[in-house]
Protein backbone atom coordinates (compact mmCIF):
# COMPACT_ATOMS: atom_id res chain seq x y z
CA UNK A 1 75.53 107.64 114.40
CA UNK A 2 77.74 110.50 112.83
CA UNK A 3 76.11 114.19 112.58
CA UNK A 4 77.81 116.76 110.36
CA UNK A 5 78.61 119.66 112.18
CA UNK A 6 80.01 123.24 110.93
CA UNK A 7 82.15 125.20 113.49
CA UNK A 8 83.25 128.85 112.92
CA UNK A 9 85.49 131.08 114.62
CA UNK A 10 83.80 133.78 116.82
CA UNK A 11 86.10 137.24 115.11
CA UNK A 12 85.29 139.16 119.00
CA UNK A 13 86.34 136.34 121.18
CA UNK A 14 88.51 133.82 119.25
CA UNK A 15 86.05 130.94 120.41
CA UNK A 16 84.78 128.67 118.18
CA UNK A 17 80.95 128.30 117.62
CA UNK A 18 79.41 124.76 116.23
CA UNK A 19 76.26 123.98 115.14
CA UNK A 20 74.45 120.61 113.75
CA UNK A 21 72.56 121.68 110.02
CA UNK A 22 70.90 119.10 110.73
CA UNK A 23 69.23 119.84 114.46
CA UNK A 24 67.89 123.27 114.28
CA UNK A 25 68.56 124.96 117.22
CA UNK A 26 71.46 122.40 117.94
CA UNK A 27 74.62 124.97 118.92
CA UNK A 28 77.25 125.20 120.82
CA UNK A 29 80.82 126.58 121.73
CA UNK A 30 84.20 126.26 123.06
CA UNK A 31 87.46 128.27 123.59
CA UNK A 32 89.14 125.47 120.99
CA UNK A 33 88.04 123.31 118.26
CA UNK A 34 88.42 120.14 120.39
CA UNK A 35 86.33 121.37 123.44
CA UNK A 36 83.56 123.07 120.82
CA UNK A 37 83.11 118.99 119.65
CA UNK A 38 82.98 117.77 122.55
CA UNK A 39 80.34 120.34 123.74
CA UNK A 40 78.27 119.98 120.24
CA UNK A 41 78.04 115.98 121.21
CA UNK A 42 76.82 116.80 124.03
CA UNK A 43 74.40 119.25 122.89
CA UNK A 44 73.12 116.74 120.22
CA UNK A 45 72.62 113.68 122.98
CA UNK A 46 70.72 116.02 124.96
CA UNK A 47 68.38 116.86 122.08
CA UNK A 48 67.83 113.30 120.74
CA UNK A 49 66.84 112.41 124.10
CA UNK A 50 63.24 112.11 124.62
CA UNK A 51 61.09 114.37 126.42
CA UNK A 52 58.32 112.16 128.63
CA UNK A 53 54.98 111.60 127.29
CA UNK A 54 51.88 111.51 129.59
CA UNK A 55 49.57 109.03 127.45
CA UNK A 56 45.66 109.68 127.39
CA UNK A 57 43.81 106.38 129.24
CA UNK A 58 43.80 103.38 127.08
CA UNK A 59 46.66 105.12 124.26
CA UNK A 60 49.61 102.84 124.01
CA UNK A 61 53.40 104.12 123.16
CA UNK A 62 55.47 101.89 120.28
CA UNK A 63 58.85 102.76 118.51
CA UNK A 64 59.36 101.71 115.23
CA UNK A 65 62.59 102.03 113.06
CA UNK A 66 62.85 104.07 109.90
CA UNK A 67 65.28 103.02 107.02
């Protein structure tokens, strides 16, 4: 799946921030442009991924697939 992402340069330090308009909160960095997309796909795996779910007794889980 492809995210857009918008990176900017950081005018104090030179490093370049990147965040995912998509993902609020989804943001990272890196001292170049290559290691701040590497470190945003990162950053966006780690937020797709789910968080565990303790179920209630006798509630079932299911996945279904939008679009």
């Amino acid at each position: 799946m492809k995210w857009r992402v918008v990176l900017e340069s950081d005018s104090e330090t030179g490093d370049r921030a990147v965040w995912c308009p998509e993902l609020p909160g989804c943001v990272s960095a890196g001292e170049t442009e290559e290691e701040a997309l590497e470190n945003i796909k990162e950053a966006i795996a780690l937020y797709l991924e789910p968080n565990p779910i303790e179920l209630k007794s006798g509630a079932v889980l299911r996945e279904v697939s939008v679009g």
